[in-house]
N, C-alpha and C. Protein backbone atom coordinates (compact mmCIF):
# COMPACT_ATOMS: atom_id res chain seq x y z
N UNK A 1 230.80 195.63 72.60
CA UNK A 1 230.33 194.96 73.78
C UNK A 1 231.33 195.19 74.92
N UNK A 2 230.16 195.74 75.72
CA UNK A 2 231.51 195.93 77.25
C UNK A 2 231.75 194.55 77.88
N UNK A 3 232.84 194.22 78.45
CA UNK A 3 232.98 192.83 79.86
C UNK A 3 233.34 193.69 80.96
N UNK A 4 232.89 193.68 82.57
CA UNK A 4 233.58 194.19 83.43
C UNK A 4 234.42 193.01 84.24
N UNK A 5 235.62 193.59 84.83
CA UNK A 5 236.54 192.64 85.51
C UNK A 5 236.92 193.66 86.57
N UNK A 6 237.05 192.71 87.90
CA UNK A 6 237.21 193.35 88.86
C UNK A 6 238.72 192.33 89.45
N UNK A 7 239.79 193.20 89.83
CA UNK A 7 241.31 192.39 90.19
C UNK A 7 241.45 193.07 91.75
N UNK A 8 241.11 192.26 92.29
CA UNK A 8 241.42 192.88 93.48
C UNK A 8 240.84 191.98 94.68
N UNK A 9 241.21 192.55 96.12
CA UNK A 9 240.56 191.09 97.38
C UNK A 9 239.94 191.98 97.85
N UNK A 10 239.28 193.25 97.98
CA UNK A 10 238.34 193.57 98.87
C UNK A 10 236.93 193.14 98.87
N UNK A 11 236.40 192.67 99.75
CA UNK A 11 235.22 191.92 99.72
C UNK A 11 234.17 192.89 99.53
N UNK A 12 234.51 194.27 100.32
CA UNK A 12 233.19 194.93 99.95
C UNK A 12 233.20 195.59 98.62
N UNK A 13 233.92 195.85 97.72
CA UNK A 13 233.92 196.27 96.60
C UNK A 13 233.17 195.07 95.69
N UNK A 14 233.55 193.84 95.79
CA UNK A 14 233.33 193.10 95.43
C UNK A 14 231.62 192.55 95.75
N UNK A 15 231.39 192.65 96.66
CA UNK A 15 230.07 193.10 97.30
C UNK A 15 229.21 193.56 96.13
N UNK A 16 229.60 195.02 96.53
CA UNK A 16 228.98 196.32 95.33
C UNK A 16 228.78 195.87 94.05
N UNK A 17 230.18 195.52 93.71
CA UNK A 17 229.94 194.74 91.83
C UNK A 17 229.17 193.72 91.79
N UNK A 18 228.49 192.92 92.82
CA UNK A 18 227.55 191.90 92.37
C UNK A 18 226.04 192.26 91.81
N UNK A 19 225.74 193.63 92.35
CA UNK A 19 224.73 194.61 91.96
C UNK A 19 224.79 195.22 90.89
N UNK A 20 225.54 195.50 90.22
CA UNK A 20 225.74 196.39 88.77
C UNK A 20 224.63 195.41 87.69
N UNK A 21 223.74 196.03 87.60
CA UNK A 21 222.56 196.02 87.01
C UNK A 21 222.49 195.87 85.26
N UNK A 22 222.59 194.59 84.89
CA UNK A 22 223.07 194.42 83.23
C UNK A 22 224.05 193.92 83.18
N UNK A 23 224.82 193.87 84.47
CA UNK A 23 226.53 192.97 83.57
C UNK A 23 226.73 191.96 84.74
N UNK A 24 227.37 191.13 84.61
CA UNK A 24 228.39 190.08 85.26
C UNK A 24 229.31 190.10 84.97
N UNK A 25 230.28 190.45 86.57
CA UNK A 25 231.52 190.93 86.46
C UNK A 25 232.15 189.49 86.63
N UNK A 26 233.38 189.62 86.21
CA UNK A 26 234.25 188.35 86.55
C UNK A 26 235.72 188.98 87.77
N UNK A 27 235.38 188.47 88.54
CA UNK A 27 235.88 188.68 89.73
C UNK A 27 237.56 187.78 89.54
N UNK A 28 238.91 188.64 89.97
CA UNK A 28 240.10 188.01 89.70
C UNK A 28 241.08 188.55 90.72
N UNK A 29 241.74 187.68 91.25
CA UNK A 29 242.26 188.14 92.56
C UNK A 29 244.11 188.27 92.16
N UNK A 30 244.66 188.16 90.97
CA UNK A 30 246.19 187.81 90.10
C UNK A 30 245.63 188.75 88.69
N UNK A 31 246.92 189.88 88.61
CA UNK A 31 246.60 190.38 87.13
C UNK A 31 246.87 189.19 86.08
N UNK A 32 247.54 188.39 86.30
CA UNK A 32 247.74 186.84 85.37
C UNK A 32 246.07 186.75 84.70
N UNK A 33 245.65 186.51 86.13
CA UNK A 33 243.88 186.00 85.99
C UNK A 33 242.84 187.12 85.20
N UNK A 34 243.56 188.06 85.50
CA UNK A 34 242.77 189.11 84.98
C UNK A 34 242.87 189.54 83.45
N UNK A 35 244.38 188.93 83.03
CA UNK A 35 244.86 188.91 81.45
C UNK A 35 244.28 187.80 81.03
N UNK A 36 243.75 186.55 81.58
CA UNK A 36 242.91 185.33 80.51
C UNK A 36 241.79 185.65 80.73
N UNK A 37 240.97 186.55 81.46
CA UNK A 37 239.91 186.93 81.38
C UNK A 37 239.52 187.52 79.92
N UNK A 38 240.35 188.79 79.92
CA UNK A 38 240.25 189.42 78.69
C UNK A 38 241.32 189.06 77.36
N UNK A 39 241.18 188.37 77.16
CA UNK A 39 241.76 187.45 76.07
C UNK A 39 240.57 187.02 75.54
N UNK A 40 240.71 187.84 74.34
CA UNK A 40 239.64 187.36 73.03
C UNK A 40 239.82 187.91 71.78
N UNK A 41 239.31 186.58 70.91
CA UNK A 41 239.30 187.25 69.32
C UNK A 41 238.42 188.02 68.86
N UNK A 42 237.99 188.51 69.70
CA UNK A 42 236.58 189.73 69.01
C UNK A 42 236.97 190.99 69.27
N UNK A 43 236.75 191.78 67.88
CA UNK A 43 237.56 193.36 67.77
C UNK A 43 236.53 193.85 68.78
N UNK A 44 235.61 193.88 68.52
CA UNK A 44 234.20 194.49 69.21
C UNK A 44 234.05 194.02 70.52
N UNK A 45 234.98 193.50 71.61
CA UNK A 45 234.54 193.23 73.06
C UNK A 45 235.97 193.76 73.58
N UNK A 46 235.38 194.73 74.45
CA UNK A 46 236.13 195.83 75.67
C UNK A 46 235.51 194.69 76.89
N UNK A 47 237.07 195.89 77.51
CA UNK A 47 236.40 195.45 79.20
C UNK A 47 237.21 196.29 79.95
N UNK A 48 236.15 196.90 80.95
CA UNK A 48 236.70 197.68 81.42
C UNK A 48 237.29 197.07 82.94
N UNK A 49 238.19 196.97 83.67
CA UNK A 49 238.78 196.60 84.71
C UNK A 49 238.96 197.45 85.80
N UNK A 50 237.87 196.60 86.65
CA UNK A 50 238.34 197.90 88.28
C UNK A 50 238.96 197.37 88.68
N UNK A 51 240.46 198.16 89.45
CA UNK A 51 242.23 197.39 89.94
C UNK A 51 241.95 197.89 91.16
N UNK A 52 242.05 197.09 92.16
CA UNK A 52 241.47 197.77 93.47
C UNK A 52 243.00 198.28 94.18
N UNK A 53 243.42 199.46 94.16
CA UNK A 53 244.54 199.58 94.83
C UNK A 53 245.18 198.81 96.05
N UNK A 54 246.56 198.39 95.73
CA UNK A 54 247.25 198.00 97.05
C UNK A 54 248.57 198.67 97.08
N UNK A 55 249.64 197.39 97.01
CA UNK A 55 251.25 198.26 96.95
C UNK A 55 251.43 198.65 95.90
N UNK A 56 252.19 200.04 95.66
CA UNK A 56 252.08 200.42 94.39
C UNK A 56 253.59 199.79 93.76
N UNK A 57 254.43 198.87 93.89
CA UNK A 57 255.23 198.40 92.93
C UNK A 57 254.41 197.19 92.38
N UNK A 58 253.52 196.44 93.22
CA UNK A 58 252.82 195.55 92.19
C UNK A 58 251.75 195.95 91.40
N UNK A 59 251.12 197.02 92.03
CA UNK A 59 250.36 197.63 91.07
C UNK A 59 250.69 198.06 90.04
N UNK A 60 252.05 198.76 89.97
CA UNK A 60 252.45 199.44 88.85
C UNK A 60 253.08 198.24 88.00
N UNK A 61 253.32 197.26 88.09
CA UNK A 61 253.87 196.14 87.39
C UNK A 61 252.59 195.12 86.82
N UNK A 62 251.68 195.32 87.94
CA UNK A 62 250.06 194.86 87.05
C UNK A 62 249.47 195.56 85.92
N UNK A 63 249.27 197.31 85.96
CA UNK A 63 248.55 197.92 85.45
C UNK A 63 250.01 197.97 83.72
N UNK A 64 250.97 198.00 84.59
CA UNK A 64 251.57 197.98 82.77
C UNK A 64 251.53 197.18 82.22
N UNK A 65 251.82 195.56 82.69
CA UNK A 65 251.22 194.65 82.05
C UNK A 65 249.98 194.21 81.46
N UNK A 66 249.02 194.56 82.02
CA UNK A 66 247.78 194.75 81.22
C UNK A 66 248.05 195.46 80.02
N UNK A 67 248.03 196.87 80.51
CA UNK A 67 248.51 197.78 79.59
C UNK A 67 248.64 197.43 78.06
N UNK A 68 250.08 196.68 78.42
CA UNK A 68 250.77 196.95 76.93
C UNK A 68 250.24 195.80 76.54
N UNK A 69 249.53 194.52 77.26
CA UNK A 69 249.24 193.35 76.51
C UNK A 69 247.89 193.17 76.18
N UNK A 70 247.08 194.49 76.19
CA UNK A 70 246.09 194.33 75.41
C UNK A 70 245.53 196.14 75.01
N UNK A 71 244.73 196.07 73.97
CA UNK A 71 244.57 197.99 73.74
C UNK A 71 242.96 197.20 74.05
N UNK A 72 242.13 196.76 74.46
CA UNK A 72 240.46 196.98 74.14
C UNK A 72 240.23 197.13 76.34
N UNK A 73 241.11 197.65 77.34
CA UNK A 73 240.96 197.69 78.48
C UNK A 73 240.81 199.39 78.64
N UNK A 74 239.99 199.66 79.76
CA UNK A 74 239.81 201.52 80.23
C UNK A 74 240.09 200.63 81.82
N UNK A 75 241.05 200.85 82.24
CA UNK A 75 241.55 200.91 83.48
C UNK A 75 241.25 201.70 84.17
N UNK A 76 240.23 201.24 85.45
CA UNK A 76 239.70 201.95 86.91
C UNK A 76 240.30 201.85 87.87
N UNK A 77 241.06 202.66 88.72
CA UNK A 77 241.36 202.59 89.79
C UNK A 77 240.58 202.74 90.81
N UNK A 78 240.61 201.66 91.84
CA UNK A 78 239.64 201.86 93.12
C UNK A 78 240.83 202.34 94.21
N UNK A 79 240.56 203.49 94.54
CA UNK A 79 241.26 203.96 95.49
C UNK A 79 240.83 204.95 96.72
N UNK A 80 241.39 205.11 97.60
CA UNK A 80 241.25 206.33 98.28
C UNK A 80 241.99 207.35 97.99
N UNK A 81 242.09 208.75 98.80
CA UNK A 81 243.09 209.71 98.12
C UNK A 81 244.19 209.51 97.74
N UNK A 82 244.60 210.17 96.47
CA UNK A 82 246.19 209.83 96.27
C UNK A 82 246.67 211.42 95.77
N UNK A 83 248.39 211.20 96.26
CA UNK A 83 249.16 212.39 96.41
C UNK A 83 249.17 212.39 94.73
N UNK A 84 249.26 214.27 94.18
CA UNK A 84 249.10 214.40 92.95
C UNK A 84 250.44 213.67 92.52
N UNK A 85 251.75 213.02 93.12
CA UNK A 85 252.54 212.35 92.67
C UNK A 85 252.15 210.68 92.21
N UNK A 86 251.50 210.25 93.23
CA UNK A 86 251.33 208.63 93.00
C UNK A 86 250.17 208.85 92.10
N UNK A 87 249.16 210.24 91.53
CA UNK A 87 247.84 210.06 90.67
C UNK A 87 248.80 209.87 89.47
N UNK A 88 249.81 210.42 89.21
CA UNK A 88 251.07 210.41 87.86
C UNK A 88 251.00 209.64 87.75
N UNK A 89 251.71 208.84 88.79
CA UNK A 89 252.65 207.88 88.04
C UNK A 89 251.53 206.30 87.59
N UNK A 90 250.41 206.64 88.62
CA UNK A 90 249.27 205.75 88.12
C UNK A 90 248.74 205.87 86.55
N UNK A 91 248.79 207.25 86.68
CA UNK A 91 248.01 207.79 84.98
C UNK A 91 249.61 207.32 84.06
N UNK A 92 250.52 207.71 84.35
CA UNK A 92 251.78 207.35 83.06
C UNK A 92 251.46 205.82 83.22
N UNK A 93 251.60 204.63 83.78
CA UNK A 93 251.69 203.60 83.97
C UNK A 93 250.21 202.69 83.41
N UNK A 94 249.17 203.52 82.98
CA UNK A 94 248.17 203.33 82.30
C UNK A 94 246.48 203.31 82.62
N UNK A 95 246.43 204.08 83.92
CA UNK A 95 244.88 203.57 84.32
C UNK A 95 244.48 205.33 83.55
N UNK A 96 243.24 204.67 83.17
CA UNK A 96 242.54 205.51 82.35
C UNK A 96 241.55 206.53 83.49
N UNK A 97 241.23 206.64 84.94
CA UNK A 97 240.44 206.60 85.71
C UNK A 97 240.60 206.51 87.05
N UNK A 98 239.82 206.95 87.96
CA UNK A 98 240.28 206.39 89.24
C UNK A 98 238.38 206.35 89.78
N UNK A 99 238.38 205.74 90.86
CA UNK A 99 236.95 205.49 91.56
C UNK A 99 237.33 205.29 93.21
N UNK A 100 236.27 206.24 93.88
CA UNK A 100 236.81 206.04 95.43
C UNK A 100 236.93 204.39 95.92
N UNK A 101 237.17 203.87 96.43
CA UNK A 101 236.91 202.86 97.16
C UNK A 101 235.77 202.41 98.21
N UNK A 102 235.32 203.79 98.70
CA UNK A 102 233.61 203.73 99.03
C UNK A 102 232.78 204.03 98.17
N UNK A 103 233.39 203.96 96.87
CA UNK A 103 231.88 203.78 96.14
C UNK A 103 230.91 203.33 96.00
N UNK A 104 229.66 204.04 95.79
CA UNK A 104 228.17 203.15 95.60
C UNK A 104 228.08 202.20 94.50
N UNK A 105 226.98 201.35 94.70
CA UNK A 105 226.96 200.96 93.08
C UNK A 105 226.54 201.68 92.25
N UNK A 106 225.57 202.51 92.70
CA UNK A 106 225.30 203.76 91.63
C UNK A 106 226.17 204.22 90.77
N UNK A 107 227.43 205.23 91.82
CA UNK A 107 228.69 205.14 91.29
C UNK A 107 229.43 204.14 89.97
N UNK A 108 229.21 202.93 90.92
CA UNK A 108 229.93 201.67 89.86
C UNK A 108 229.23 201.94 88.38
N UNK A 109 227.52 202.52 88.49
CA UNK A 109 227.14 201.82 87.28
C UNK A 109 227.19 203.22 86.76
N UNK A 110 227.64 204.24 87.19
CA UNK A 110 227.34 205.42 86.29
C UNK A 110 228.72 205.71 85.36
N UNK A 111 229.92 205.28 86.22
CA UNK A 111 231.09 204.76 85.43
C UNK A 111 231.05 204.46 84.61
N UNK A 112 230.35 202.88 84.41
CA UNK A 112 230.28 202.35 83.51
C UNK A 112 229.27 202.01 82.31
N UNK A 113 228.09 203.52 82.43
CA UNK A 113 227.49 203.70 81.60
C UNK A 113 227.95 204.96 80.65
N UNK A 114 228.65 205.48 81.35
CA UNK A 114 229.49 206.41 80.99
C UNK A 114 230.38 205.80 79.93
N UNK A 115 231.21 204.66 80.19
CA UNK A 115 232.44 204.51 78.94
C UNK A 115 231.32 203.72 77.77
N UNK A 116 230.59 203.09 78.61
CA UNK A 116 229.39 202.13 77.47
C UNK A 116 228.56 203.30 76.43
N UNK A 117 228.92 204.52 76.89
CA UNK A 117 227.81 205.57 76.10
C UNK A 117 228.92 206.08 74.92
N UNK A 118 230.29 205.89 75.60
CA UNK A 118 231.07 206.41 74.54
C UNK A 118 232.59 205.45 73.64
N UNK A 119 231.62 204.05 74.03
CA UNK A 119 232.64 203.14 73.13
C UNK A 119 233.15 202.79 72.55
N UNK A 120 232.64 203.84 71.08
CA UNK A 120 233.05 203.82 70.25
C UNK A 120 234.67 204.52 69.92
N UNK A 121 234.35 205.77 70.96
CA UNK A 121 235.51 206.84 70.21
C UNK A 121 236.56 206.56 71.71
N UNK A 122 236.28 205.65 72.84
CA UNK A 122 237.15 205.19 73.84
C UNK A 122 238.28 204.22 73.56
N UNK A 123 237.87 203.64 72.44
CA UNK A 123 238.30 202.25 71.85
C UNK A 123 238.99 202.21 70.45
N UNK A 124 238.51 203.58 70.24
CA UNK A 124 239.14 203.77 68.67
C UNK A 124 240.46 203.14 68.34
N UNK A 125 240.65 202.67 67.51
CA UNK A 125 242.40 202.47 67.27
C UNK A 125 243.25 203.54 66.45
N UNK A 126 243.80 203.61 66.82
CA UNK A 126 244.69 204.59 66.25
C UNK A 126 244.95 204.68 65.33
């Protein structure tokens, strides 16, 4: 079972995710908020998290904390362009993904029919 979570203050992104067709996102504005979101005892419930880019020292201190404090997350970045240096250090630091920041919902939902088509072997444990 997928959950989507969206961490971030842009209103129009947030906008967009109210449309994603089949899910209810839980909207979180603190990666804190975004770690009791996905806090659960069920092996079988993912969630995938769109991190809407801002400064990248809190970002990078959000996305590892998620990270290492849970394995059932595929980390989305909502961003605009990034230098092939800051796409690094985003990908070492743990986002699985990136998504423009003018994305459609189309977009949103093709994302996320995309990891929902392959959940099994996204989620595998090691």
């Amino acid at each position: 079972m997928i959950r989507i979570v969206y961490l971030g203050k842009n209103l129009k992104t947030q906008e967009r995710l109210k449309y994603i067709p089949g899910h209810t996102v839980k909207f979180t504005s603190t990666y804190k908020d975004a770690a009791e979101v996905c806090t659960t005892n069920l092996t079988d419930e993912h969630f995938i998290v769109f991190y809407e880019r801002s400064v990248r020292n809190e970002d990078l201190t959000a996305i590892t904390y998620l990270r290492k404090k849970f394995e059932n997350l595929y980390i989305i970045l909502i961003t605009g362009p990034l230098s092939s240096q800051d796409r690094l250090i985003y990908q070492n630091c743990g986002i699985n993904d990136t998504l423009d920041v003018d994305a459609t919902i189309t977009e949103f939902n093709k994302k996320i029919c995309f990891i929902a088509d392959r959940e099994e072997i996204l989620f595998k444990k090691q």
